[in-house]
C-alpha atoms as a PDB file:
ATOM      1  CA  UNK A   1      75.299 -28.021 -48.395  1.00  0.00           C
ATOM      2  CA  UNK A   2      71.850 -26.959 -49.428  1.00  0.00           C
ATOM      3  CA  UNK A   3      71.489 -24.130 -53.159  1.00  0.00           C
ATOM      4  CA  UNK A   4      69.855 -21.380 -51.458  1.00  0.00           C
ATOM      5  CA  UNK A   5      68.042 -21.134 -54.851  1.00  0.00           C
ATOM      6  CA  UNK A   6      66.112 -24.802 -54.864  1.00  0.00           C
ATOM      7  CA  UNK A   7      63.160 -24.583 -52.410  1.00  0.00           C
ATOM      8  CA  UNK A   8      63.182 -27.492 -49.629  1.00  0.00           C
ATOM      9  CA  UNK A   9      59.683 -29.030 -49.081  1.00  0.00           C
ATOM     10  CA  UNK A  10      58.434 -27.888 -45.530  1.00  0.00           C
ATOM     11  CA  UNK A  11      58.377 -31.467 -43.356  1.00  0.00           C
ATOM     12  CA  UNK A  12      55.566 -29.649 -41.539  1.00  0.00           C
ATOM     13  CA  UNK A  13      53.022 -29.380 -44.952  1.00  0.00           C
ATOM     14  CA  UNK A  14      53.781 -33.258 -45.250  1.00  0.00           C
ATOM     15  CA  UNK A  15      50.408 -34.382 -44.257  1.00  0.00           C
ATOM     16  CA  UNK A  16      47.933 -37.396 -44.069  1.00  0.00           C
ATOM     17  CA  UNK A  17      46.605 -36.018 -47.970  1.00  0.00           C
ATOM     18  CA  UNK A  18      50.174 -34.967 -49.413  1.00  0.00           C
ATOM     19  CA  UNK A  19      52.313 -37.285 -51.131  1.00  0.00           C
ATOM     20  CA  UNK A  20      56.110 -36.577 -52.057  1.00  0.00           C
ATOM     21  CA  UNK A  21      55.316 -35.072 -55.603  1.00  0.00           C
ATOM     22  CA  UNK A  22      52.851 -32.921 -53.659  1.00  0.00           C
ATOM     23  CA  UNK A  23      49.807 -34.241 -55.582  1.00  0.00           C
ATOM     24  CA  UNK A  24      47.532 -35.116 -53.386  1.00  0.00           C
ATOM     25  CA  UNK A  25      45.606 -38.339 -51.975  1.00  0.00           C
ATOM     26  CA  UNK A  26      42.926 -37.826 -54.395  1.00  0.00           C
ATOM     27  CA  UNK A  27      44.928 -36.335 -57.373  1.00  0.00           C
ATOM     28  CA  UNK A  28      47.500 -39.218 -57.185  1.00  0.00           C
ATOM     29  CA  UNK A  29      44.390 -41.597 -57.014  1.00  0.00           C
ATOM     30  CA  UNK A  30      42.957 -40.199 -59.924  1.00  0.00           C
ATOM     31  CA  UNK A  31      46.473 -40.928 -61.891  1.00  0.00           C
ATOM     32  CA  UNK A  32      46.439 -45.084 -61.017  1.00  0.00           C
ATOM     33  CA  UNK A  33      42.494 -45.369 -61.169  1.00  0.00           C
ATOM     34  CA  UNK A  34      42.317 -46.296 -65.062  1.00  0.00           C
ATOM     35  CA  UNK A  35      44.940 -49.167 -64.631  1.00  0.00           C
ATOM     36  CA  UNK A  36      43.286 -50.188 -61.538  1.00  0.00           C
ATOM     37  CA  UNK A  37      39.647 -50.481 -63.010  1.00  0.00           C
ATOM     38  CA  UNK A  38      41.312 -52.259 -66.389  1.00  0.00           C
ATOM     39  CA  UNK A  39      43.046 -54.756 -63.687  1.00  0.00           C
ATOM     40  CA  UNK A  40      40.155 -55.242 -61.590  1.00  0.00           C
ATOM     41  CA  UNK A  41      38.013 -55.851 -64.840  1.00  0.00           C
ATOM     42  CA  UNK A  42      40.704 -58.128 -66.618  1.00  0.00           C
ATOM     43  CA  UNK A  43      42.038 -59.797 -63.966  1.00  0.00           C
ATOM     44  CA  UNK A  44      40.537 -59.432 -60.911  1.00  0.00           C
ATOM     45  CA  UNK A  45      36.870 -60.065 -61.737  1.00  0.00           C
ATOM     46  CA  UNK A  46      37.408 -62.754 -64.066  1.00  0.00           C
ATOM     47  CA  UNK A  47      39.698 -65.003 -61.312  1.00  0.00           C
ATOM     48  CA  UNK A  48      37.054 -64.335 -58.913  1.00  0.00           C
ATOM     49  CA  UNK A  49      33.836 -65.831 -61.409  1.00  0.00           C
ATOM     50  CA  UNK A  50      36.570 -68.978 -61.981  1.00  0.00           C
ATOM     51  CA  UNK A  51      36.759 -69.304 -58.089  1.00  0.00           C
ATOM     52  CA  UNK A  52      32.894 -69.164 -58.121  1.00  0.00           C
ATOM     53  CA  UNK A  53      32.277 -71.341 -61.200  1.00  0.00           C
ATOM     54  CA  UNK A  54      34.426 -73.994 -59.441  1.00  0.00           C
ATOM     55  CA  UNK A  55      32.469 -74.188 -56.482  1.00  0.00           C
ATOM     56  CA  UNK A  56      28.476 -74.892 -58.577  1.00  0.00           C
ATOM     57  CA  UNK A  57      27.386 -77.303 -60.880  1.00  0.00           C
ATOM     58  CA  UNK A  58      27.442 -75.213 -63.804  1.00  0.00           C
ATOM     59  CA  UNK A  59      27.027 -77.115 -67.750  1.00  0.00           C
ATOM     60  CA  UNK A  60      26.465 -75.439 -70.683  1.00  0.00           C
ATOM     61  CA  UNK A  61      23.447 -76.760 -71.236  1.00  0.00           C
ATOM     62  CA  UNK A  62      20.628 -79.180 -69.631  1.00  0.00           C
ATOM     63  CA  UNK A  63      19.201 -77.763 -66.048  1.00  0.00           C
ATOM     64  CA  UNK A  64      22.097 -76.577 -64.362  1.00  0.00           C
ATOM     65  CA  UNK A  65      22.774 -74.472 -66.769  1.00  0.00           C
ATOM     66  CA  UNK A  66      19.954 -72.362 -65.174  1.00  0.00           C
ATOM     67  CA  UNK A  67      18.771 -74.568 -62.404  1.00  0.00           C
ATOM     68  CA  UNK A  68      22.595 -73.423 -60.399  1.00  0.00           C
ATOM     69  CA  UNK A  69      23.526 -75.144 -57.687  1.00  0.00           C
ATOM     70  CA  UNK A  70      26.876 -74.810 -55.444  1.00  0.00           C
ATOM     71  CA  UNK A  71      28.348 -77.989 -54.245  1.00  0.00           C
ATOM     72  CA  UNK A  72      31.447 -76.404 -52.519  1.00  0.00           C
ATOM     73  CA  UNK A  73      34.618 -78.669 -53.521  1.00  0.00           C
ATOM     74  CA  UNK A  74      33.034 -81.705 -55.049  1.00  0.00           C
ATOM     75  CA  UNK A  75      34.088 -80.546 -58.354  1.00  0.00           C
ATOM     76  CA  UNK A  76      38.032 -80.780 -56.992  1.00  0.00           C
ATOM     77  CA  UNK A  77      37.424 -83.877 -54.966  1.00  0.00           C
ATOM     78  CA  UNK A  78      36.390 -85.279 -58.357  1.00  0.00           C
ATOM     79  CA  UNK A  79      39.335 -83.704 -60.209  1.00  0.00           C
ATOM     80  CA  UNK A  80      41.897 -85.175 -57.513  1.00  0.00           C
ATOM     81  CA  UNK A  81      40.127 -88.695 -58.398  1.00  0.00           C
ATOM     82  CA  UNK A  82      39.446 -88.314 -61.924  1.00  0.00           C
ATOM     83  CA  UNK A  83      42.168 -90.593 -63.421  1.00  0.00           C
ATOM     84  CA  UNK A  84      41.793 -88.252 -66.754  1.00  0.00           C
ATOM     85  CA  UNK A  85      42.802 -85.572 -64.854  1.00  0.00           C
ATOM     86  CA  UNK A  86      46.144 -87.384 -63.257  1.00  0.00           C
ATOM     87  CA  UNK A  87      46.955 -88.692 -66.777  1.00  0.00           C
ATOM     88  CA  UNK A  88      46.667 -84.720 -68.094  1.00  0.00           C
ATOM     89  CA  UNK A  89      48.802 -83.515 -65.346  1.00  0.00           C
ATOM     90  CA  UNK A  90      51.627 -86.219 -66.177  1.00  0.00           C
ATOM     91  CA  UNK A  91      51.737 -85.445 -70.157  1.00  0.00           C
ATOM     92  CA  UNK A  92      51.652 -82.183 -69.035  1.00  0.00           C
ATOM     93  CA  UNK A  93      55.003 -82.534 -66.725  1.00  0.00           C
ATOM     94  CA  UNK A  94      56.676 -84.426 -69.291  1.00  0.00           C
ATOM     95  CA  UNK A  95      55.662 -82.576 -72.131  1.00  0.00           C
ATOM     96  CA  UNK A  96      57.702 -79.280 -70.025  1.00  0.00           C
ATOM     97  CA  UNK A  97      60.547 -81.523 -69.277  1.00  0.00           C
ATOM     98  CA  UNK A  98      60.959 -82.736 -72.316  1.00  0.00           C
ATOM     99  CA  UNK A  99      60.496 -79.593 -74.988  1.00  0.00           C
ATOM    100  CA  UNK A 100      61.350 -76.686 -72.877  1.00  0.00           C
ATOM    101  CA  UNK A 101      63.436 -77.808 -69.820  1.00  0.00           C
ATOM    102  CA  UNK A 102      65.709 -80.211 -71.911  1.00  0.00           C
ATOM    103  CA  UNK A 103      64.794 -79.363 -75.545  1.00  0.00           C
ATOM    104  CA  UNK A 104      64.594 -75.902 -75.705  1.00  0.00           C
ATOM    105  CA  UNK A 105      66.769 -74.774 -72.892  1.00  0.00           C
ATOM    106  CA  UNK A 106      69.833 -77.080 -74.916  1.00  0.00           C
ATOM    107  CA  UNK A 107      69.251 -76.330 -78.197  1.00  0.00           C
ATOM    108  CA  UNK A 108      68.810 -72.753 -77.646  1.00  0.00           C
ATOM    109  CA  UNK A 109      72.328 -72.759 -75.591  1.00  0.00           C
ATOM    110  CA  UNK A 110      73.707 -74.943 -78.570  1.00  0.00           C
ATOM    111  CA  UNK A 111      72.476 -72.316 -81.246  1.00  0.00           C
ATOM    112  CA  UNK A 112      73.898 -69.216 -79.036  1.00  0.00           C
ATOM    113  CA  UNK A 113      77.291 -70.836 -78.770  1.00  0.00           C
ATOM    114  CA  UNK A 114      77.897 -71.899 -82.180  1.00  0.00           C
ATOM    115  CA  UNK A 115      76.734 -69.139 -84.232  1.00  0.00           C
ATOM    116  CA  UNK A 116      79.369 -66.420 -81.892  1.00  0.00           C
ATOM    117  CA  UNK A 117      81.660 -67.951 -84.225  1.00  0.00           C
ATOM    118  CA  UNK A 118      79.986 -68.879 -87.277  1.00  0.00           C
ATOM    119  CA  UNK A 119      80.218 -66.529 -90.065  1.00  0.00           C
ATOM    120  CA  UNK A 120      77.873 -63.289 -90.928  1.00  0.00           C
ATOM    121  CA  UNK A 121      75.881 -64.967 -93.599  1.00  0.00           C
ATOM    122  CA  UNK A 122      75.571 -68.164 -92.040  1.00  0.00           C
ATOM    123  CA  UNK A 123      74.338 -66.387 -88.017  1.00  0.00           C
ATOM    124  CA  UNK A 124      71.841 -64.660 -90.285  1.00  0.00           C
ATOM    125  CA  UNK A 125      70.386 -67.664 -91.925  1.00  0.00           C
ATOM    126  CA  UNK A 126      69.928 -69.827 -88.835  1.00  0.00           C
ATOM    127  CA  UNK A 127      68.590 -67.283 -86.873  1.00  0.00           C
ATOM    128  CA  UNK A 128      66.007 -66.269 -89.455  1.00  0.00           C
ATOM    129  CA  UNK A 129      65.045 -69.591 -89.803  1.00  0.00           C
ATOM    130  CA  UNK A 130      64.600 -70.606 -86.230  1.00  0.00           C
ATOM    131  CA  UNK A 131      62.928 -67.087 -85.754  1.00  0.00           C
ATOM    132  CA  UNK A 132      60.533 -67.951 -88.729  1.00  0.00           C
ATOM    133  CA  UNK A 133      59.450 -71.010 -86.697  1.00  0.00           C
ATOM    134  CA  UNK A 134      58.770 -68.995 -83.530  1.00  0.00           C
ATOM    135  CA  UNK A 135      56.769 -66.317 -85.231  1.00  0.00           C
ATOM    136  CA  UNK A 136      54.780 -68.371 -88.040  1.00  0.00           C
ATOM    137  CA  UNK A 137      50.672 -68.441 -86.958  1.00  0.00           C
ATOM    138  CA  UNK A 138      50.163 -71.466 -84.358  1.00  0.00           C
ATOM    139  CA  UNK A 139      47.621 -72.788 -87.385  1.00  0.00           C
ATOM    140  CA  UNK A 140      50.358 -72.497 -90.012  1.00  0.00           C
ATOM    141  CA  UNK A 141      52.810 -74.653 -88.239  1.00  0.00           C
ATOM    142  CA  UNK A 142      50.270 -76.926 -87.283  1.00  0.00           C
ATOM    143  CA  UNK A 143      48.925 -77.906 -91.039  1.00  0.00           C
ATOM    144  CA  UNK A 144      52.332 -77.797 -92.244  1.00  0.00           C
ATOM    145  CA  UNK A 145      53.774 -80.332 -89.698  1.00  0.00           C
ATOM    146  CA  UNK A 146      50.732 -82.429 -90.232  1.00  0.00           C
ATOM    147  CA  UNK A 147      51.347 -82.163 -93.772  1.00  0.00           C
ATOM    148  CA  UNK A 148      54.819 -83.140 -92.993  1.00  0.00           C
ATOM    149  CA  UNK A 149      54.128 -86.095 -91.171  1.00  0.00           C
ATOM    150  CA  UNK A 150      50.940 -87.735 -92.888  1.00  0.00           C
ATOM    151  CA  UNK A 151      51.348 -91.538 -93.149  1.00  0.00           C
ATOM    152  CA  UNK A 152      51.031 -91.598 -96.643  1.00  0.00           C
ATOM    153  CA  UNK A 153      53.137 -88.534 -98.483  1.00  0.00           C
ATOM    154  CA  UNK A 154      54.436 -87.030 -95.911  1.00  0.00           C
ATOM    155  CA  UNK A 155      58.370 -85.815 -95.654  1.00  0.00           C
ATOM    156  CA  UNK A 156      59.613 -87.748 -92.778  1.00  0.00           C
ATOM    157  CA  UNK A 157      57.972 -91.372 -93.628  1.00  0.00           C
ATOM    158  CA  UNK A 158      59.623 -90.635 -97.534  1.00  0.00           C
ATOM    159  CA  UNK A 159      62.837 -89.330 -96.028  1.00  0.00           C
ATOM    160  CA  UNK A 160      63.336 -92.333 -93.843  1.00  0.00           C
ATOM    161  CA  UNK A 161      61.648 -94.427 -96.505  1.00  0.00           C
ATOM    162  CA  UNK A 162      58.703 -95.525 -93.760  1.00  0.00           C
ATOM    163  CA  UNK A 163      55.291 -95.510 -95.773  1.00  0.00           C
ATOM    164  CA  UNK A 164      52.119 -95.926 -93.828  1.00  0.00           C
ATOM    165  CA  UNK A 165      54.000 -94.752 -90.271  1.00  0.00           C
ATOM    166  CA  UNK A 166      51.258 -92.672 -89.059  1.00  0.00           C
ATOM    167  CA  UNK A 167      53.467 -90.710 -86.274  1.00  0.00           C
ATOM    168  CA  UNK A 168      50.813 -88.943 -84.925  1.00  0.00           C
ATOM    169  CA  UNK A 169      48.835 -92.213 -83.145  1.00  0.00           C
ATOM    170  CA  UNK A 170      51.580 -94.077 -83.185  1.00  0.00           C
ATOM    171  CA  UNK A 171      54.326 -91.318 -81.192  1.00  0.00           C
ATOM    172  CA  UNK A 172      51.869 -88.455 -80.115  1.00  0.00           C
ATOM    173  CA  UNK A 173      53.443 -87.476 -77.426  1.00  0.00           C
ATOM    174  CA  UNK A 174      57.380 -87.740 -78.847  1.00  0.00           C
ATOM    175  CA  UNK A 175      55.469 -85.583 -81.727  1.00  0.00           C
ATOM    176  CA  UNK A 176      54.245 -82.618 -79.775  1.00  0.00           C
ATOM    177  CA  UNK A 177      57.162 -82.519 -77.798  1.00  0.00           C
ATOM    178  CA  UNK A 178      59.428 -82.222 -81.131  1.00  0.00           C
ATOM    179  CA  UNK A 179      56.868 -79.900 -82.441  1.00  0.00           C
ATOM    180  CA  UNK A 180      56.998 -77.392 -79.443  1.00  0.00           C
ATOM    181  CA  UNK A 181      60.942 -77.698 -79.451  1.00  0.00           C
ATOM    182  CA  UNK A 182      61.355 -76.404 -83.208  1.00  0.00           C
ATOM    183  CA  UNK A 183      58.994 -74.360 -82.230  1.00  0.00           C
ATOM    184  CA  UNK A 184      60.244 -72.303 -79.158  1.00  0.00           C
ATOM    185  CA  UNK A 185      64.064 -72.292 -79.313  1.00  0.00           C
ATOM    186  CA  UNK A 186      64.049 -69.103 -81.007  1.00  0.00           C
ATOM    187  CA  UNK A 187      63.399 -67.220 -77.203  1.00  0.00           C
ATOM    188  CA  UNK A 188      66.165 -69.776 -75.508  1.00  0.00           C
ATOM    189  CA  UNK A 189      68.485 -68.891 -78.425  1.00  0.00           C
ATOM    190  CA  UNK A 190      68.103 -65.285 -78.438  1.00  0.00           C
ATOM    191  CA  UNK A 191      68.128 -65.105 -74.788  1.00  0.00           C
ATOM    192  CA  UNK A 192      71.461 -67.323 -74.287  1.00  0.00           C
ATOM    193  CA  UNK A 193      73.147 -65.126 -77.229  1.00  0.00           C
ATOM    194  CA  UNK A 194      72.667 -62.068 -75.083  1.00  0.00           C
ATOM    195  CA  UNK A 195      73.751 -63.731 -71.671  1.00  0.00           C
ATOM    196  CA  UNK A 196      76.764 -64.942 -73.714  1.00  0.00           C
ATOM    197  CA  UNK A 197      77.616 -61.744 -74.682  1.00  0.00           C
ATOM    198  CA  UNK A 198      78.089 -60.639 -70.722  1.00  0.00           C
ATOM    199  CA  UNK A 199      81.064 -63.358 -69.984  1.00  0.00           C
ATOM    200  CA  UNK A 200      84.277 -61.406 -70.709  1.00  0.00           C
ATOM    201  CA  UNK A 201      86.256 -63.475 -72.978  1.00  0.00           C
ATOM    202  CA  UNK A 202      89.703 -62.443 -71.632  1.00  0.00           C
ATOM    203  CA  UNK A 203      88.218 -65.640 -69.063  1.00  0.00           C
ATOM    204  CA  UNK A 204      87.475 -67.949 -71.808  1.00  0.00           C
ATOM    205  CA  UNK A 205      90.627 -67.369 -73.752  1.00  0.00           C
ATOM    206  CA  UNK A 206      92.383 -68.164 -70.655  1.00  0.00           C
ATOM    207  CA  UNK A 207      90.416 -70.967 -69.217  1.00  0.00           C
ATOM    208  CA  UNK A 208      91.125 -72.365 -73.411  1.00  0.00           C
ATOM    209  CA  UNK A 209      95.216 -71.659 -72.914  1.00  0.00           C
ATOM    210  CA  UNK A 210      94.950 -73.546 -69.244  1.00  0.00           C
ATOM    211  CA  UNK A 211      93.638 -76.671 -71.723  1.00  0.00           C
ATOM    212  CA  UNK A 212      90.101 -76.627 -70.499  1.00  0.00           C
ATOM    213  CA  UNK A 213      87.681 -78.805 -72.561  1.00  0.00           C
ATOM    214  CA  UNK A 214      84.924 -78.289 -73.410  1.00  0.00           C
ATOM    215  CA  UNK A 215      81.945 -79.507 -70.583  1.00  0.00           C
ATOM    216  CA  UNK A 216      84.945 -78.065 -68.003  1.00  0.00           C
ATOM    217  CA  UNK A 217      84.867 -74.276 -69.918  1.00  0.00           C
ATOM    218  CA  UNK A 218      81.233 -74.676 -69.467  1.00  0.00           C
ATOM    219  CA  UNK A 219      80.684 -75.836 -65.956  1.00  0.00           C
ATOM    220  CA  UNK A 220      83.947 -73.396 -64.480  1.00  0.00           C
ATOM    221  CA  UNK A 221      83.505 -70.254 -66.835  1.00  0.00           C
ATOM    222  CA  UNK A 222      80.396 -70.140 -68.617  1.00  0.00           C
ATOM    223  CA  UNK A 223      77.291 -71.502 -65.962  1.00  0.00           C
ATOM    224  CA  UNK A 224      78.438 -69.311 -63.149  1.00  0.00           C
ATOM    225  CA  UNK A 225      78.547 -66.402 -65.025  1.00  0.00           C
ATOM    226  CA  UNK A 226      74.558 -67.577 -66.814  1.00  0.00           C
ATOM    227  CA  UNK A 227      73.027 -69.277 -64.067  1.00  0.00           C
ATOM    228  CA  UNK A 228      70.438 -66.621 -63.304  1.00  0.00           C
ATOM    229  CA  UNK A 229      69.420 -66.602 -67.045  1.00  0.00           C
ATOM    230  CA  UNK A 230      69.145 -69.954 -67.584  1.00  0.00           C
ATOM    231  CA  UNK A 231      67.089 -70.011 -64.403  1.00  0.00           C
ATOM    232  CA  UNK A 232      65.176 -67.290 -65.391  1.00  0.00           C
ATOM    233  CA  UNK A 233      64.598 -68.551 -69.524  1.00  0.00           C
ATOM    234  CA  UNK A 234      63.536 -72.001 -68.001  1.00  0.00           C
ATOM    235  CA  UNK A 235      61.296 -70.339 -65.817  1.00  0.00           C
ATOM    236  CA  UNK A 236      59.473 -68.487 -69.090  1.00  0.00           C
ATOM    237  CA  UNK A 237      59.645 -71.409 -71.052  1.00  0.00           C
ATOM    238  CA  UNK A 238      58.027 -73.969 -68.509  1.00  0.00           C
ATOM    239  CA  UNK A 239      54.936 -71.725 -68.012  1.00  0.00           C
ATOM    240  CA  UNK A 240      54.720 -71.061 -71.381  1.00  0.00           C
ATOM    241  CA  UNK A 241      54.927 -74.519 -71.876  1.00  0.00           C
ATOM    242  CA  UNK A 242      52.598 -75.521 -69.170  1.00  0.00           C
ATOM    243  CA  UNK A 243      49.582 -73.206 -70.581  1.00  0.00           C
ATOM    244  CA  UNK A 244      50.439 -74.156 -74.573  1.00  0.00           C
ATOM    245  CA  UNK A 245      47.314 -75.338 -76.473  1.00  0.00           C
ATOM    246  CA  UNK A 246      48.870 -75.899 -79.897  1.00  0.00           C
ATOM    247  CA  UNK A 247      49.258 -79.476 -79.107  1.00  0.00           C
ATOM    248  CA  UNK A 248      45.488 -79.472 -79.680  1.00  0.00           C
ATOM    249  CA  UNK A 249      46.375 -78.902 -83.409  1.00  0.00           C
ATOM    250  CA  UNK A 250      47.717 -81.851 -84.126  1.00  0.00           C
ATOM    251  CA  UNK A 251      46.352 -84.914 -81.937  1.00  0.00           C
ATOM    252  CA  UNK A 252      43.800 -83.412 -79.970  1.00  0.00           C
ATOM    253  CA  UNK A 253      45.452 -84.855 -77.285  1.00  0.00           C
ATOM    254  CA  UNK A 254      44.471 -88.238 -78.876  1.00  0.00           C
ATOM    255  CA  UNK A 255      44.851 -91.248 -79.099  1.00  0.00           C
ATOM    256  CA  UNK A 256      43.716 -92.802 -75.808  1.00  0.00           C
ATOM    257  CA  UNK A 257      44.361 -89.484 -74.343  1.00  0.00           C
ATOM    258  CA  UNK A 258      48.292 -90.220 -74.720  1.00  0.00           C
ATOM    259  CA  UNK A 259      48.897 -86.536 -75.649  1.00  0.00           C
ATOM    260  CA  UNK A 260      45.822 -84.684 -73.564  1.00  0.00           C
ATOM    261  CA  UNK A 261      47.827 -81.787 -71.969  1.00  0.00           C
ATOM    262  CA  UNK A 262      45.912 -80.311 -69.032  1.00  0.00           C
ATOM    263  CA  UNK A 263      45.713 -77.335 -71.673  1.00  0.00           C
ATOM    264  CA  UNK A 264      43.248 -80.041 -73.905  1.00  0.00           C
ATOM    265  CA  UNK A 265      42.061 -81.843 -71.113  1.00  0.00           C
ATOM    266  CA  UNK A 266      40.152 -78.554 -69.567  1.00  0.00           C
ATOM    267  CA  UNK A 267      39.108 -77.514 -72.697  1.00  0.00           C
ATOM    268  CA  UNK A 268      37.117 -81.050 -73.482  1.00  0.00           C
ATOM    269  CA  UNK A 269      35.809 -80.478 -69.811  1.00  0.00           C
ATOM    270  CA  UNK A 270      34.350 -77.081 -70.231  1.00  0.00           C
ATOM    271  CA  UNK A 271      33.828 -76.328 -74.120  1.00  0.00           C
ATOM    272  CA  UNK A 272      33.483 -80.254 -75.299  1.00  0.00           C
ATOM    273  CA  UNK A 273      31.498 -81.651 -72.637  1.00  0.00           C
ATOM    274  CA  UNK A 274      29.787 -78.811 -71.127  1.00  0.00           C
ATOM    275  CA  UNK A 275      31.148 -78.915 -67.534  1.00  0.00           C
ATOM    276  CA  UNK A 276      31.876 -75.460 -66.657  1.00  0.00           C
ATOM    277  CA  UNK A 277      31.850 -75.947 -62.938  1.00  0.00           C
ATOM    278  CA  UNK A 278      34.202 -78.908 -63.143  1.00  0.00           C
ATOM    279  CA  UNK A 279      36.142 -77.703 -65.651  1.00  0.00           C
ATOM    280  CA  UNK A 280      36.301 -74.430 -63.467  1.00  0.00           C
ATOM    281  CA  UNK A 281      38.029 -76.574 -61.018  1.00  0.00           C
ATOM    282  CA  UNK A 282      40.377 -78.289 -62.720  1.00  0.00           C
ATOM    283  CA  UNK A 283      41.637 -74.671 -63.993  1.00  0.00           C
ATOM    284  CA  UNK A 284      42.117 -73.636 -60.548  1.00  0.00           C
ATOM    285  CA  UNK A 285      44.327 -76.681 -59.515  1.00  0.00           C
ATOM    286  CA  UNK A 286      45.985 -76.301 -62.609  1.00  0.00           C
ATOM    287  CA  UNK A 287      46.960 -72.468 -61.745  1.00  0.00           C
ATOM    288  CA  UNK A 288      48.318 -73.698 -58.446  1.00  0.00           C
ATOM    289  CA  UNK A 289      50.678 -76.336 -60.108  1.00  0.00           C
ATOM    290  CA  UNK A 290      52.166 -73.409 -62.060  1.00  0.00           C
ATOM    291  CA  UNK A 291      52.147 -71.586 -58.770  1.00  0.00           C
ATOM    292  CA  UNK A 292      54.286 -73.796 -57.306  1.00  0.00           C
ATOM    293  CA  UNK A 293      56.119 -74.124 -60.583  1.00  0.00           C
ATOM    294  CA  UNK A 294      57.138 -70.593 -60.434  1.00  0.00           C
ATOM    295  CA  UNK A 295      57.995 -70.724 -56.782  1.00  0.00           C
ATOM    296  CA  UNK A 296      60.170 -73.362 -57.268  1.00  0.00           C
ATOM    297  CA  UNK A 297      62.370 -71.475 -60.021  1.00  0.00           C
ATOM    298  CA  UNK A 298      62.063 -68.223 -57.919  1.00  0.00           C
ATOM    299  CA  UNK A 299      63.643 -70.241 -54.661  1.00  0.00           C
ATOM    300  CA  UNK A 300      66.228 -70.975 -57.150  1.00  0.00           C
ATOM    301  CA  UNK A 301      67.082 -67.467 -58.003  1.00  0.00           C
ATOM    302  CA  UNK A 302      67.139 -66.289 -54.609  1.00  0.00           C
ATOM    303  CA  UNK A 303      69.577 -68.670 -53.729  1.00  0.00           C
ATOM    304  CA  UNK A 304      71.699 -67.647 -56.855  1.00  0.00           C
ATOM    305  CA  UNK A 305      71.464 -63.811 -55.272  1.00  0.00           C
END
């Protein structure tokens, strides 16, 4: 039954210019136009001068850098045949395979799990430390790890009593994917730790008493109940991945363009070289590879649901 006391909106007042909270077309306007104008000028506008860059002949300097000329999809016929570009996209896919799919993804899991057990003093030391690592300045880490692995007096090569290894030409891409591991398992870790915390643990006590092992108390108990976050963490970490340029920081994406991430590669295009139109280009094929990226782990979730 309907309180006497509470007015009922009148259906019949419910017009063309009257929304439910009774604003108004134009009042209710006036409410989202700010975060529409700061999307359209952040967002919408700059995706739509990439589009258009793509499609000219654009350089930062020389004639075409006034003398503008369009020449529709040349610049992604040449990206599609630019063997630079191929090699870029291929570092790229196994630099998110290896640090965030496999790296991160598993040692953040690894961390979660072992420290619900660990003592107070010791789960507050390791996650410090691996938080330290995720929030130290991209620059910092960079200087220190090159510091770290110099061929001369660096840690590793006296640890493992290598001198003159120069990692960094001779492993670049092994390095940057280590690098981005220690790097971004703090997000995986802190993620998992929470998921782990929604599996009741009257179900892992019992599947333990049934004399489950290990990989089977993880594949009967634990996945089904974390599938949509580890779905949704790889998701994060694979873009984030995908778009990281703090590889640039320590090889450059040298040598022989061994470590060029499409990250480096577009930057040399645009910024090194001057190519703004082509490097335009590339950026846009390199937004739809995450686009399908993302669809892919989405499909995945639905299917979960």
């Amino acid at each position: 039954m309907t309180d006497p006391a509470i007015p009922v909106p009148d259906a019949r007042r419910v017009g063309p210019d009257t929304d439910v909270a009774g604003l108004g077309r134009w009042k209710a306007s006036a409410f989202v136009a700010p975060a529409l104008l700061l999307i359209a000028a952040f967002l919408v506008f700059p995706a739509l001068w990439l589009l258009w860059i793509g499609l000219t002949d654009l350089t930062v300097s020389g004639r075409t850098s006034v003398d503008v000329s369009v020449v529709g999809l040349d610049n992604y016929t040449k990206a599609l045949h630019d063997p630079l570009f191929g090699n870029s996209v291929w570092i790229t896919l196994l630099f998110v395979f290896g640090s965030a799919v496999i790296g991160q993804n598993c040692l953040g899991f690894t961390l979660a799990w072992s420290m619900r057990t660990a003592a107070r003093w010791v789960r507050a030391v390791v996650e410090s430390l691996v938080l330290l690592a995720w929030i130290l300045p991209a620059s910092v880490v960079a200087v220190l790890w090159i510091a770290m692995l110099d061929r001369d007096e660096g840690t590793v090569n006296r640890l493992l009593d290598r001198p003159g290894y120069a990692w960094m030409i001779e492993q670049p891409l092994a390095v940057i994917i280590v690098f981005n591991i220690w790097r971004g398992t703090a997000f995986s870790m802190l993620l998992y730790a929470a998921a782990l915390s929604t599996v009741p643990p009257s179900q892992v006590e019992t599947a333990r008493l049934a004399g489950a092992s290990g990989p089977q108390l993880l594949r009967d108990v634990l996945l089904p109940h974390m599938r949509g976050h580890i779905l949704t963490n790889t998701l994060l970490i694979s873009l984030w991945t995908f778009n990281d340029f703090t590889p640039y920081l320590l090889t450059r994406g040298e040598p022989n363009h061994r470590s060029e991430t499409l990250p480096i590669f577009l930057y040399r295009q645009g910024i090194d070289d001057g190519a703004l139109g082509y490097g335009a280009a590339a950026s846009v094929l390199m937004l739809l590879i995450n686009l399908v990226l993302a669809l892919f782990y989405l499909r995945l979730l639905r299917r979960r649901a």
